[in-house]
C-alpha atoms as a PDB file:
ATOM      1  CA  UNK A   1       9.896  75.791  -1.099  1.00  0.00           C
ATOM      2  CA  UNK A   2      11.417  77.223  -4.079  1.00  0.00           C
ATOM      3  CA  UNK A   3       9.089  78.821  -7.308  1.00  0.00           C
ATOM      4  CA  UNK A   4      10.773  77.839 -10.779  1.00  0.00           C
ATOM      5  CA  UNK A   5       8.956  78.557 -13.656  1.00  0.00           C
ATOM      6  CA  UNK A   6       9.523  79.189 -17.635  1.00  0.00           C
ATOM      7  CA  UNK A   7       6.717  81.639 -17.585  1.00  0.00           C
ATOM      8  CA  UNK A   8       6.775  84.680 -15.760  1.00  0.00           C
ATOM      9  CA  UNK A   9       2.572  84.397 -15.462  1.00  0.00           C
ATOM     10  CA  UNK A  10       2.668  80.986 -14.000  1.00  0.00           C
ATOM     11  CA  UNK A  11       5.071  82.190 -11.274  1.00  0.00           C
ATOM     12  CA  UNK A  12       2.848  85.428 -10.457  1.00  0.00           C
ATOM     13  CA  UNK A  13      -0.405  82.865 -10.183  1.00  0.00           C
ATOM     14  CA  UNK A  14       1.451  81.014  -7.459  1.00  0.00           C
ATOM     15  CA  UNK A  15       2.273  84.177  -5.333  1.00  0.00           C
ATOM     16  CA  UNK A  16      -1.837  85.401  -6.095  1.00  0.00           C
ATOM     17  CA  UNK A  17      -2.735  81.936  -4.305  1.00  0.00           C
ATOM     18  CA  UNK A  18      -0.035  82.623  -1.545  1.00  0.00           C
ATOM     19  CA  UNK A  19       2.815  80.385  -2.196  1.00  0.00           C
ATOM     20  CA  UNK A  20       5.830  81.764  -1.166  1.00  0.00           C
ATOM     21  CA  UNK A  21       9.569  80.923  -1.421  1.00  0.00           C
ATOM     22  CA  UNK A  22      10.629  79.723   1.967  1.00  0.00           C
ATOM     23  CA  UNK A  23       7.320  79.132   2.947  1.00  0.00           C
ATOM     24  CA  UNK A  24       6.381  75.627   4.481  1.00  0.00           C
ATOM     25  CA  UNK A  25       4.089  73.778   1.859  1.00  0.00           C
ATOM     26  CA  UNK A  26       2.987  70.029   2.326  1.00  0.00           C
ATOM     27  CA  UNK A  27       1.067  67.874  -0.575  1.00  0.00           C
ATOM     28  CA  UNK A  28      -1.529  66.543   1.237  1.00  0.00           C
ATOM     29  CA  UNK A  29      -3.341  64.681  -2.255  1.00  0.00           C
ATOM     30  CA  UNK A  30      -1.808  63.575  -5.459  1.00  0.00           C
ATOM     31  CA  UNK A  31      -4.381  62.279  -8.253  1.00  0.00           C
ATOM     32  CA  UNK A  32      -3.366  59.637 -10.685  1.00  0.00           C
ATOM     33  CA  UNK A  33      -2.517  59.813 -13.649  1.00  0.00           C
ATOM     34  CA  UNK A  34      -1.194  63.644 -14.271  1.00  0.00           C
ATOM     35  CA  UNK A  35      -4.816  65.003 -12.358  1.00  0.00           C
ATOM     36  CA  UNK A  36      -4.406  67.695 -10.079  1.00  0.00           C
ATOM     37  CA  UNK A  37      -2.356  67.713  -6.984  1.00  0.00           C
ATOM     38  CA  UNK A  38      -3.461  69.190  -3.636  1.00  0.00           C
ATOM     39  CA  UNK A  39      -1.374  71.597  -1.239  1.00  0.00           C
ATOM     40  CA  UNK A  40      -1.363  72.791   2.054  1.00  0.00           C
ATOM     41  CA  UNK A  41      -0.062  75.952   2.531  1.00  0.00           C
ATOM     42  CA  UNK A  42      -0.818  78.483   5.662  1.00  0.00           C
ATOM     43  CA  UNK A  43      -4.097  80.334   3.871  1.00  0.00           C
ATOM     44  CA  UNK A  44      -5.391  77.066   3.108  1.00  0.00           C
ATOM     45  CA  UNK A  45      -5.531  73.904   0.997  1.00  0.00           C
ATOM     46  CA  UNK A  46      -4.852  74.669  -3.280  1.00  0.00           C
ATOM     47  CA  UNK A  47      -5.635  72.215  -6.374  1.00  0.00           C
ATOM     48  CA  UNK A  48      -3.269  72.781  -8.742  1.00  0.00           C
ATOM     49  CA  UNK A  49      -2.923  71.560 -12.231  1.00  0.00           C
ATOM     50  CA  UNK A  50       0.181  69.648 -13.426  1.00  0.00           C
ATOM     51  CA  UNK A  51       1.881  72.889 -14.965  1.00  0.00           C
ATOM     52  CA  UNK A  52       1.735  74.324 -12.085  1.00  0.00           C
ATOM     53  CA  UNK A  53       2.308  71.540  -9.645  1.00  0.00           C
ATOM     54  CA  UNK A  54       5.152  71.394 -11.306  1.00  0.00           C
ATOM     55  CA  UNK A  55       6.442  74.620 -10.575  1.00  0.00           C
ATOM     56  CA  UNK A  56       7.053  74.165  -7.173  1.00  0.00           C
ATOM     57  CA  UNK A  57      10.241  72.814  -5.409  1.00  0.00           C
ATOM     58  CA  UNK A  58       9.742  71.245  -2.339  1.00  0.00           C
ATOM     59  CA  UNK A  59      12.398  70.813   0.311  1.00  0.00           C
ATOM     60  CA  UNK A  60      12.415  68.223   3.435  1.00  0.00           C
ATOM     61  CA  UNK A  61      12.855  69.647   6.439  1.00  0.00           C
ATOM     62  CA  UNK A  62      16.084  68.335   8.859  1.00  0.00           C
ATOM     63  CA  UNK A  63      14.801  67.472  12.301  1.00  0.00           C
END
């Protein structure tokens, strides 16, 4: 997983909730429409908000 961001503040909210370059992430709930998305990460299960939903890279794994 990869954090790109155009504001430095949305970047430092993902790292507050624990979402970490590198580490494994899966989106376990998309809501229609633009709503919130949710992800699993290893401290738990996050809603996020399109912005910063959006701000997150994810990467498939090979294997």
């Amino acid at each position: 997983m990869a954090i790109e961001v155009s504001h430095p503040a949305t970047g430092q909210r993902l790292r507050d909730l624990g979402f970490q370059p590198g580490q494994p992430v899966t989106c376990v709930q998309r809501s229609p429409m633009g709503g919130p998305r949710a992800f699993k990460i290893s401290s738990g299960v996050y809603a996020l908000d399109q912005e910063l939903a959006e701000a997150i890279r994810i990467e498939l794994e090979k294997g």
